[in-house]
Protein backbone atom coordinates (compact mmCIF):
# COMPACT_ATOMS: atom_id res chain seq x y z
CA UNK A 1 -55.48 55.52 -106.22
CA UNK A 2 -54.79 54.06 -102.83
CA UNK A 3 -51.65 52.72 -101.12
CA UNK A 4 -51.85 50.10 -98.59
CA UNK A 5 -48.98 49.77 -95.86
CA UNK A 6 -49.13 46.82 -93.64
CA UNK A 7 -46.90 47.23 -90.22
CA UNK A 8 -48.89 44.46 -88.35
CA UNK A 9 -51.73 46.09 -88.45
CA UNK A 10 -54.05 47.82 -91.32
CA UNK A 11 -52.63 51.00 -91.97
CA UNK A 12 -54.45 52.56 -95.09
CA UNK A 13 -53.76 55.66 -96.59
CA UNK A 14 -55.96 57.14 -99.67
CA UNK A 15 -53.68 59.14 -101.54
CA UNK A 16 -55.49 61.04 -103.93
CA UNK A 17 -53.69 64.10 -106.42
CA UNK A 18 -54.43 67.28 -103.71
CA UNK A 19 -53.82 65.66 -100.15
CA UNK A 20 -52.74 63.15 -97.99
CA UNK A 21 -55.29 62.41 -95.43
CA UNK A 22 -54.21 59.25 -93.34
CA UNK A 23 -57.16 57.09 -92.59
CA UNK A 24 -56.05 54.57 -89.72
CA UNK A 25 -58.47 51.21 -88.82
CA UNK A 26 -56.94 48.84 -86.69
CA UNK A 27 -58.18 45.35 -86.17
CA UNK A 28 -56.75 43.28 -83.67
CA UNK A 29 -57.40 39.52 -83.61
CA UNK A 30 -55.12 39.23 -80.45
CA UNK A 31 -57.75 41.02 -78.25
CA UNK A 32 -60.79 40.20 -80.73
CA UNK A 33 -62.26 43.70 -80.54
CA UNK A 34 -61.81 46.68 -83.30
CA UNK A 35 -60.93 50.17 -81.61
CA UNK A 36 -60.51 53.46 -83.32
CA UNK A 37 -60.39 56.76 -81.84
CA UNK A 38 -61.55 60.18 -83.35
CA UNK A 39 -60.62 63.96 -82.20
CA UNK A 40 -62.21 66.80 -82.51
CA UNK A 41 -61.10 68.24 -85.80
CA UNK A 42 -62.52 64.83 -87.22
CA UNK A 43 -59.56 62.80 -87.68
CA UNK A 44 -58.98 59.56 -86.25
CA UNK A 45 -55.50 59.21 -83.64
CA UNK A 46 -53.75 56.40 -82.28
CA UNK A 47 -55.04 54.34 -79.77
CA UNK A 48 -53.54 53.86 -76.58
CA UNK A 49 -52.01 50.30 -75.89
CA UNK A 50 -51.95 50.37 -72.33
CA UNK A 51 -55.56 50.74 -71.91
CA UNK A 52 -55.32 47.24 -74.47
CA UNK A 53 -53.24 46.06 -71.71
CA UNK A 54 -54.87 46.69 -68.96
CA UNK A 55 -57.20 43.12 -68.72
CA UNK A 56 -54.02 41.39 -67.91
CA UNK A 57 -54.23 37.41 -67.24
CA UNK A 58 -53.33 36.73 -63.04
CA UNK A 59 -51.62 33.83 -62.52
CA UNK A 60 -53.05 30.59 -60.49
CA UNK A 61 -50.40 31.42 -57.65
CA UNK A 62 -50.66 35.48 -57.52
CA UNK A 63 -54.90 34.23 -57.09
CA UNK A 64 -53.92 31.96 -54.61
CA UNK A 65 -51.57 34.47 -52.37
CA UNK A 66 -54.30 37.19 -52.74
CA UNK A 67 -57.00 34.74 -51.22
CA UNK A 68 -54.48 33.93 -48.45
CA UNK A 69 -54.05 37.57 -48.22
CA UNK A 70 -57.34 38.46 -47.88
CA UNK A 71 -58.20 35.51 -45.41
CA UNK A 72 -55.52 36.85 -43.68
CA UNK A 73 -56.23 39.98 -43.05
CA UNK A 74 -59.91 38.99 -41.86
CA UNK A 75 -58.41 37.17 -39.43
CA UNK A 76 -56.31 39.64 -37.87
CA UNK A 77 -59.11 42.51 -38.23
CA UNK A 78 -61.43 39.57 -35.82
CA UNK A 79 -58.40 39.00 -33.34
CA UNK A 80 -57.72 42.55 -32.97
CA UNK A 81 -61.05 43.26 -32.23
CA UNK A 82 -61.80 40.59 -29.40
CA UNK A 83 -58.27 42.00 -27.84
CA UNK A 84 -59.53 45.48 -27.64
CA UNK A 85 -63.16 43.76 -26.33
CA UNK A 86 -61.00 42.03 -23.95
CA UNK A 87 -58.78 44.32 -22.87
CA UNK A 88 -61.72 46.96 -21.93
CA UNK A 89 -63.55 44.28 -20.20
CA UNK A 90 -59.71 43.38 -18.24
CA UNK A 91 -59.83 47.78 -17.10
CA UNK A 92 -63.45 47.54 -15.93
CA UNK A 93 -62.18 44.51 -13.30
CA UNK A 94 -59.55 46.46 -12.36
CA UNK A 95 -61.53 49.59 -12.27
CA UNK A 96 -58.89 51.50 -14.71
CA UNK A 97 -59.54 53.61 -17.32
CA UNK A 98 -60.11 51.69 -20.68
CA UNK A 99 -59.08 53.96 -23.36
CA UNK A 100 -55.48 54.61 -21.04
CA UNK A 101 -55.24 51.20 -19.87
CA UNK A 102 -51.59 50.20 -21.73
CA UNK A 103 -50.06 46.22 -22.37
CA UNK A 104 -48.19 46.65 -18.96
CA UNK A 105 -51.68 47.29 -17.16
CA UNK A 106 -52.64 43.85 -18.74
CA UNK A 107 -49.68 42.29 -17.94
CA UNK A 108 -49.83 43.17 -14.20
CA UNK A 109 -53.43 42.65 -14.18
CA UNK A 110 -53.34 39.04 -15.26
CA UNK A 111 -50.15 38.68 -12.70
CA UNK A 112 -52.71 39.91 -9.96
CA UNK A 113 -55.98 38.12 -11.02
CA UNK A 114 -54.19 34.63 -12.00
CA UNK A 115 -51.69 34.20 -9.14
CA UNK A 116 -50.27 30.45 -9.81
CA UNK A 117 -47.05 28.55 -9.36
CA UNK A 118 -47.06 27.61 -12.77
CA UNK A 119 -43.34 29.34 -13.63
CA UNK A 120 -43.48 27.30 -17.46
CA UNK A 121 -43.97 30.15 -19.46
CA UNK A 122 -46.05 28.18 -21.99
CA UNK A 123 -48.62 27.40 -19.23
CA UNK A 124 -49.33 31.07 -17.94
CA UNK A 125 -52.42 32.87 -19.05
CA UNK A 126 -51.30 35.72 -21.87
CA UNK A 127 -52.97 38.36 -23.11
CA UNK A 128 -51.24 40.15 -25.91
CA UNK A 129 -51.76 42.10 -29.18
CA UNK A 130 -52.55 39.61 -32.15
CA UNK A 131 -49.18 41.15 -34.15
CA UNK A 132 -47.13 39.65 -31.27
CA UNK A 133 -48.68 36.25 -30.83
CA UNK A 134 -49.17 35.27 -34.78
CA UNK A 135 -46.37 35.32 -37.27
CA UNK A 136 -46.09 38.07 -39.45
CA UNK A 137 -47.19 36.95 -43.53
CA UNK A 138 -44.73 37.11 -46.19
CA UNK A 139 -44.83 39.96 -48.84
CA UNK A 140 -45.90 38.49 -52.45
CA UNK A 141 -42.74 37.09 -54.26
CA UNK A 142 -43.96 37.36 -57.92
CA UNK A 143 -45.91 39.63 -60.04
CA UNK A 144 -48.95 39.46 -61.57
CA UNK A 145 -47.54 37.16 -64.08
CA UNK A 146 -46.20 34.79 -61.79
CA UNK A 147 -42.29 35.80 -62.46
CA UNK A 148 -40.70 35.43 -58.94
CA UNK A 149 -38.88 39.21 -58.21
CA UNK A 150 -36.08 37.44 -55.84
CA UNK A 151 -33.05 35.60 -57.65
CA UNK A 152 -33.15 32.62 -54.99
CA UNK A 153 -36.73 32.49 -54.88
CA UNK A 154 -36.50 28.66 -56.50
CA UNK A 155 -34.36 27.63 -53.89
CA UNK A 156 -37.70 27.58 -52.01
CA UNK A 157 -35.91 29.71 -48.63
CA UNK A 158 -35.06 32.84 -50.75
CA UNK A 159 -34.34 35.23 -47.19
CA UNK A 160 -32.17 32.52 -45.42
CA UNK A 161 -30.15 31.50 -48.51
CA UNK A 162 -29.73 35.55 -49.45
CA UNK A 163 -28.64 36.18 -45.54
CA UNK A 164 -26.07 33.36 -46.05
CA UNK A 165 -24.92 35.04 -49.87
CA UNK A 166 -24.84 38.46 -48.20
CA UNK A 167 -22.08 36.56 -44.99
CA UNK A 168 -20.43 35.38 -47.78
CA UNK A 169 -19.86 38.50 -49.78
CA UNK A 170 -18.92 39.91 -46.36
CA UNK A 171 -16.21 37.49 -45.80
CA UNK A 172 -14.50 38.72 -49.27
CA UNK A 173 -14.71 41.82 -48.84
CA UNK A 174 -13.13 41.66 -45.13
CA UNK A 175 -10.30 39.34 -46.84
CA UNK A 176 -9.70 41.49 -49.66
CA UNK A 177 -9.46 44.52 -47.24
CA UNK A 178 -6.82 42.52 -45.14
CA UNK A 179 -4.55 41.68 -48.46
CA UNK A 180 -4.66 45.37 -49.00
CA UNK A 181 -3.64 46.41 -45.17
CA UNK A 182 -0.59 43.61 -46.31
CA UNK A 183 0.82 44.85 -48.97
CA UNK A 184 0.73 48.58 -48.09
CA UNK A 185 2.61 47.35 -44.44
CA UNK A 186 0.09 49.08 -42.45
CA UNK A 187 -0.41 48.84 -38.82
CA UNK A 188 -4.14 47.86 -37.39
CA UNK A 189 -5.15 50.05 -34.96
CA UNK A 190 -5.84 48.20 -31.63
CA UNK A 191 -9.01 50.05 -30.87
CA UNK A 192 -10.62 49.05 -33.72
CA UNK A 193 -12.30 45.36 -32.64
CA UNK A 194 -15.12 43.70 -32.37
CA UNK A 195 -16.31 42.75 -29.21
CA UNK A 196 -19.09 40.60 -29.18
CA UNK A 197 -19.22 39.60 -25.08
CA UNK A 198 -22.31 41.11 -23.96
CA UNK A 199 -24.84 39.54 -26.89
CA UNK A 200 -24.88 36.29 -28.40
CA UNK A 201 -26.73 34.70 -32.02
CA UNK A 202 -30.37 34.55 -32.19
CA UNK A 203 -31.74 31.75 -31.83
CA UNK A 204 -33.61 29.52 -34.12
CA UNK A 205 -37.01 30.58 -33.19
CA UNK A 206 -35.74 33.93 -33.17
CA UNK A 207 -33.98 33.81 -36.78
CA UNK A 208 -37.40 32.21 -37.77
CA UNK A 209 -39.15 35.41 -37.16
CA UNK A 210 -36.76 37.71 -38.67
CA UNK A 211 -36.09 36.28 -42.14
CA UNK A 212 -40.32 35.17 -41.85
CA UNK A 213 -39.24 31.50 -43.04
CA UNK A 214 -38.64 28.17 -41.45
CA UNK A 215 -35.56 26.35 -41.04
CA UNK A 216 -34.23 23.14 -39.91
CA UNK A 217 -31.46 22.59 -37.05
CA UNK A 218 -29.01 21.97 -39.70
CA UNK A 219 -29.81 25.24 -41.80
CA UNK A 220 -29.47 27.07 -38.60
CA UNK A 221 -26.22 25.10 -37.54
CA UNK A 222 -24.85 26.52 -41.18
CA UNK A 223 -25.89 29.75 -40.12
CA UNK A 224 -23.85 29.85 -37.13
CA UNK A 225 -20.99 28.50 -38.64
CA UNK A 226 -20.76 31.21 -41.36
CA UNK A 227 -20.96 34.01 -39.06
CA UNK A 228 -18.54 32.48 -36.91
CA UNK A 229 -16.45 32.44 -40.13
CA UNK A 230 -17.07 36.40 -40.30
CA UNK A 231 -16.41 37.56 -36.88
CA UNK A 232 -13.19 35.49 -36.91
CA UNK A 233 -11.74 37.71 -39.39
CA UNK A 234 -9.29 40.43 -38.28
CA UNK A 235 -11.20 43.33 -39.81
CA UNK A 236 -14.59 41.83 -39.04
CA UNK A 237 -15.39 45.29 -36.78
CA UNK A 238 -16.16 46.91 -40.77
CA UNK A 239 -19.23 44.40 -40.83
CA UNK A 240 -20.34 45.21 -37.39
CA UNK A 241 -23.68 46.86 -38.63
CA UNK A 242 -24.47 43.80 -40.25
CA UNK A 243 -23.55 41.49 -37.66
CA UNK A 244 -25.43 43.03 -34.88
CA UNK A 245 -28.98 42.10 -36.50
CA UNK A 246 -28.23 38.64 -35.83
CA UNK A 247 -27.23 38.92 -32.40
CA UNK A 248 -29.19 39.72 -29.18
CA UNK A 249 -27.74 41.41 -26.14
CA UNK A 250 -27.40 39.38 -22.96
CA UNK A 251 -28.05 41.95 -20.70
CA UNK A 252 -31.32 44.34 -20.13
CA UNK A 253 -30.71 47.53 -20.00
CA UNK A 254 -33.92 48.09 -17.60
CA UNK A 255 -31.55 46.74 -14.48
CA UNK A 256 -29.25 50.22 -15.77
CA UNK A 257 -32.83 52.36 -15.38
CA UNK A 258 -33.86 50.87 -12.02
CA UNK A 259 -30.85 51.17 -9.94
CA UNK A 260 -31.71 52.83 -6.24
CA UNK A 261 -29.83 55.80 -5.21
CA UNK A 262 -28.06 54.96 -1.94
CA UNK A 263 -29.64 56.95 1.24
CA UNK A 264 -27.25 58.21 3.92
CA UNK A 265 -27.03 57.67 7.66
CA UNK A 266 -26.27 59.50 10.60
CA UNK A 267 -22.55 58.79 9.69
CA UNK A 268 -22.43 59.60 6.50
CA UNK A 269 -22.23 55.72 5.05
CA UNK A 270 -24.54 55.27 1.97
CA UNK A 271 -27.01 52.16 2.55
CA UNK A 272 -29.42 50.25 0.28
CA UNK A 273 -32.35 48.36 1.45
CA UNK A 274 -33.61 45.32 -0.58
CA UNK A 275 -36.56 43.80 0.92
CA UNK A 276 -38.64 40.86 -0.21
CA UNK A 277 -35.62 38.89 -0.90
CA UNK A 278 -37.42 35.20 -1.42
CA UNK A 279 -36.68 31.85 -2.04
CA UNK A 280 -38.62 29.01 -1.48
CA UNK A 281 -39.92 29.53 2.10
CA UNK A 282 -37.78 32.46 3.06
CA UNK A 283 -38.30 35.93 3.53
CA UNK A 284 -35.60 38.59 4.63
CA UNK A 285 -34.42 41.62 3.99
CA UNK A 286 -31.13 43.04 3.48
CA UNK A 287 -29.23 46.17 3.73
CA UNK A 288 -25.77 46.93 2.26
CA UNK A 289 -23.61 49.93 4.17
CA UNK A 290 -20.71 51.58 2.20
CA UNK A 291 -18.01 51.99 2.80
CA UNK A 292 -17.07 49.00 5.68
CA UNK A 293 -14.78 46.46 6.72
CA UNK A 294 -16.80 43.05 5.25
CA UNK A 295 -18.61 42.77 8.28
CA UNK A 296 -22.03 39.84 7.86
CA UNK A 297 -24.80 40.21 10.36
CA UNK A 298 -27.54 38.00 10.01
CA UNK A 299 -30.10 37.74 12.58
CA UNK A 300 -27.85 39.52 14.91
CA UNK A 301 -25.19 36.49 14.52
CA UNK A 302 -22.03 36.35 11.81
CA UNK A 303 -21.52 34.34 8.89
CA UNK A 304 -22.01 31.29 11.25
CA UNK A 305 -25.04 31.38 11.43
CA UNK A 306 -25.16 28.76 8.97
CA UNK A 307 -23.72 25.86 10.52
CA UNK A 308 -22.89 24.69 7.18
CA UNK A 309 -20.52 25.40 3.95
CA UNK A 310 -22.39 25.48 1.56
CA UNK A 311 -25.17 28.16 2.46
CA UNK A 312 -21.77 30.05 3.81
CA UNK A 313 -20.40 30.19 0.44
CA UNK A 314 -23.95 30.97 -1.08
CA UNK A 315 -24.10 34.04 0.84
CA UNK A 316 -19.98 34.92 0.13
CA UNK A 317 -20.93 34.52 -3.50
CA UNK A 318 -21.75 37.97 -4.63
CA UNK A 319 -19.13 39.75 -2.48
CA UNK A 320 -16.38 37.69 -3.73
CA UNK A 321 -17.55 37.79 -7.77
CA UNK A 322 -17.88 41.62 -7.07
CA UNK A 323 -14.42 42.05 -5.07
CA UNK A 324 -16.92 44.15 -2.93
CA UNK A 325 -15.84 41.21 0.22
CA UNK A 326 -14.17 44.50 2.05
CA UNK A 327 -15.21 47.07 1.17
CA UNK A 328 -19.04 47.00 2.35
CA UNK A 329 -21.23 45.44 5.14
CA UNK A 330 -24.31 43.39 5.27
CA UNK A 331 -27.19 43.02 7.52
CA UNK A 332 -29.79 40.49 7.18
CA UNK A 333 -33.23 39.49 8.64
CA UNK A 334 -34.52 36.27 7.44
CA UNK A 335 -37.55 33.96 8.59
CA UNK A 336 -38.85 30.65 7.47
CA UNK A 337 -37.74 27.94 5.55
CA UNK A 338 -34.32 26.24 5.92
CA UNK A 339 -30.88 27.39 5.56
CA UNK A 340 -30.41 26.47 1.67
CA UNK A 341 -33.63 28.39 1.18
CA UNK A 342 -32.48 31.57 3.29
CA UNK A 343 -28.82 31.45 1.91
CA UNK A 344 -30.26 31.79 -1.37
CA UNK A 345 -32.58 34.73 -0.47
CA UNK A 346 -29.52 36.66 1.33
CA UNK A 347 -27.43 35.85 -1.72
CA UNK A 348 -30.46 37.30 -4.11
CA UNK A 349 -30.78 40.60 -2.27
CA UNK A 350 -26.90 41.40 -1.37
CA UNK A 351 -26.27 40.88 -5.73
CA UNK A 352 -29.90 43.11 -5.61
CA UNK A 353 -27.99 45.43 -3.20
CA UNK A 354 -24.86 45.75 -4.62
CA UNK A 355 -26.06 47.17 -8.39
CA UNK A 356 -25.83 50.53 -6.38
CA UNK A 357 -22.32 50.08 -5.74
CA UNK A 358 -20.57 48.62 -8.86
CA UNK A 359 -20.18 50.04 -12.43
CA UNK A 360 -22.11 48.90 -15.23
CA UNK A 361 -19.72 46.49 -16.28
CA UNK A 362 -19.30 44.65 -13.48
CA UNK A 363 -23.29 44.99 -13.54
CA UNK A 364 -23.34 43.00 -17.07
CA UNK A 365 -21.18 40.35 -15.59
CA UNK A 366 -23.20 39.90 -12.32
CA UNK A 367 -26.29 39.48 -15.09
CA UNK A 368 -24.26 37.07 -17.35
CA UNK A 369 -23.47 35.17 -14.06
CA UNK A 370 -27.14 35.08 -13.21
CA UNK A 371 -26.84 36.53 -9.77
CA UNK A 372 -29.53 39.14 -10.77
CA UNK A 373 -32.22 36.51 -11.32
CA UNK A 374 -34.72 35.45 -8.99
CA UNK A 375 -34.73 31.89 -8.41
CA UNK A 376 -38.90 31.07 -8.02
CA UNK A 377 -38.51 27.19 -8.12
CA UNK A 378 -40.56 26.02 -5.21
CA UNK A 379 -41.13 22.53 -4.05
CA UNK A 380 -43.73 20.26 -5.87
CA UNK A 381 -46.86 19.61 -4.00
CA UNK A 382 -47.88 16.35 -3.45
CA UNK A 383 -50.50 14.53 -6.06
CA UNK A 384 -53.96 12.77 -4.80
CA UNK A 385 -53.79 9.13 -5.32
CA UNK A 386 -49.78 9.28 -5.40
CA UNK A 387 -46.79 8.86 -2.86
CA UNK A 388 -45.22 12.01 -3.54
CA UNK A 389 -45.08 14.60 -6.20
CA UNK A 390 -43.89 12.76 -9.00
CA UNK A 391 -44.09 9.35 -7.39
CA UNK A 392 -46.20 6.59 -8.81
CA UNK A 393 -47.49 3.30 -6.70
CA UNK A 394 -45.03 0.37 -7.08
CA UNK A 395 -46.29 -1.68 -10.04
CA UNK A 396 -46.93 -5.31 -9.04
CA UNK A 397 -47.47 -8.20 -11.27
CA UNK A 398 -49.74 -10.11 -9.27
């Protein structure tokens, strides 16, 4: 006598008058094979359905990302080679060691072996790791089955449109948290503010490169516009974490790292000595004594020098931002070029000078103000075949 249970698959079980001895055959149709296991003491067990499983069917797009992967990587493996060719070949010219030669030995190599007055940064020669230069891949957004694992993935920008739901969510919660400081009458404390004057938003390129995605001018408009939204809020300083991501600081912090320490003179004053101070045609030096009375010496004459008011209040410039007009004293040797070319250079290395002198947030405003920038515009030479620089021949008819 037999008894024959069906639970999807043949289960058969002889059940004779002294025992029960299961007897298990499966036949699958799904996967078109028969597969029965046996264990030592001769019976047959389950079989296990993940190793049924495990010839899973890959989607057309998890194929095509894992091609595009793969390409990808061989790509990166080839330019990271030829920069490590070329970056031993770049010590042996400069007669460094290879295996200690760092990215600021290439950088100052290729300053010295290229000199140009090329100042568009697009037109320099550059010589950096491949990571740097070419954008960083996206992760894979689905599964093996092709089921996307981010909720906005069909909105085709899943990162942007998640950074703009997570600004969003932030704006509630700073709202709600203001209702609350309402109704319970409590008074915000004053130190507790954002202050957002020394950095500013990415920008587009730079958003680009963070969420790994491209966006238009409008997207990025919306962007700004939200955050705005946030940072308006009274208790916006909660979300500061989350806001400083998005925004870059103005000022380098190297300028805080490379400050001179004053030297002292036979009277005790501290002095700093900034020397090729350039621009265009001139070259000077300057030296700033503190303390002193605002007293200007340039080539052993006063501020007259320049004849003049403009390169006058060039020079003035930096004392006055500073409020530094009497309190210190300059001396300047210049040479060459004309007196808009040497004002600029004195104005250059006084705001050079004076870092050793002011605090550092006086330093982030001469930096915001652009006083600590070198200004390396020079004058256009003149073309063959041409009337000047950018001059063309008068166009005549006939």
């Amino acid at each position: 006598m037999a008894l024959v249970v069906n639970f999807g698959i043949k289960h058969i079980f002889p059940l004779t008058k002294y025992c029960i001895r299961p007897l298990f055959i499966y036949s699958s149709c799904k996967y078109g094979t028969k597969v029965s296991t046996t264990s030592s003491d001769g019976f047959n067990n389950l079989t296990d359905w993940e190793t049924l499983n495990k010839k899973k069917k890959i989607s057309k797009a998890m194929k095509a990302y894992l091609e595009r992967a793969r390409e990808h990587d061989e790509f990166m493996k080839k330019q990271e080679f030829e920069y490590t060719i070329g970056k031993r070949h770049l010590a042996n010219m400069m007669g460094e060691d290879p295996e200690n030669f760092t990215q600021k030995d290439v950088d100052r190599a290729i300053e010295y072996l290229f000199p140009s007055g090329i100042y568009d940064p697009a037109a320099r020669p550059l010589m950096k790791p491949p990571e740097e230069i070419f954008p960083a891949r996206k992760a894979a957004e689905f599964d093996e089955a092709g089921r996307p694992h981010h909720f906005l993935f069909y909105t085709g920008k899943p990162n942007f449109f998640k950074l703009l739901y997570d600004t969003v969510e932030n704006i509630q919660q700073s709202i709600s948290f203001h209702d609350k400081v309402i109704r319970k009458k409590a008074t915000p404390d004053p130190n507790e503010s954002l202050n957002l004057g020394s950095s500013a938003w990415l920008t587009k390129e730079q958003l680009e490169q963070v969420i790994v995605e491209k966006i238009t001018d409008l997207e990025y408009d919306n962007f700004k516009v939200v955050m705005e939204r946030l940072i308006s809020l009274p208790h916006a300083y909660r979300h500061k974490e989350f806001i400083d991501k998005y925004r870059k600081p103005l000022v380098s912090q190297k300028f805080a790292l490379e400050i001179p320490k004053p030297s002292y003179d036979d009277q005790g004053r501290a002095f700093v000595t900034t020397y090729e101070c350039l621009r265009k045609k001139a070259r000077g030096d300057v030296t700033i004594r503190s303390p002193g009375t605002g007293k200007i010496c340039i080539n052993g004459k006063d501020i007259t020098y320049f004849e003049d008011v403009q390169p006058r209040e060039q020079v003035m410039f930096p004392l006055l931002f500073t409020n530094m007009q009497d309190r210190v004293d300059v001396e300047c040797n210049i040479e060459g070029g004309g007196p808009s070319g040497q004002a600029g250079a004195i104005r250059w290395g006084i705001a050079w000078g004076l870092r050793s002198f002011v605090d550092k947030d006086m330093l982030e405003k001469m930096q915001v103000a652009g006083l600590l920038t070198r200004d390396h515009r020079r004058r256009e030479r003149k073309k063959p075949g041409q009337p000047g620089a950018r001059k063309k021949p008068t166009w005549k008819r006939r």
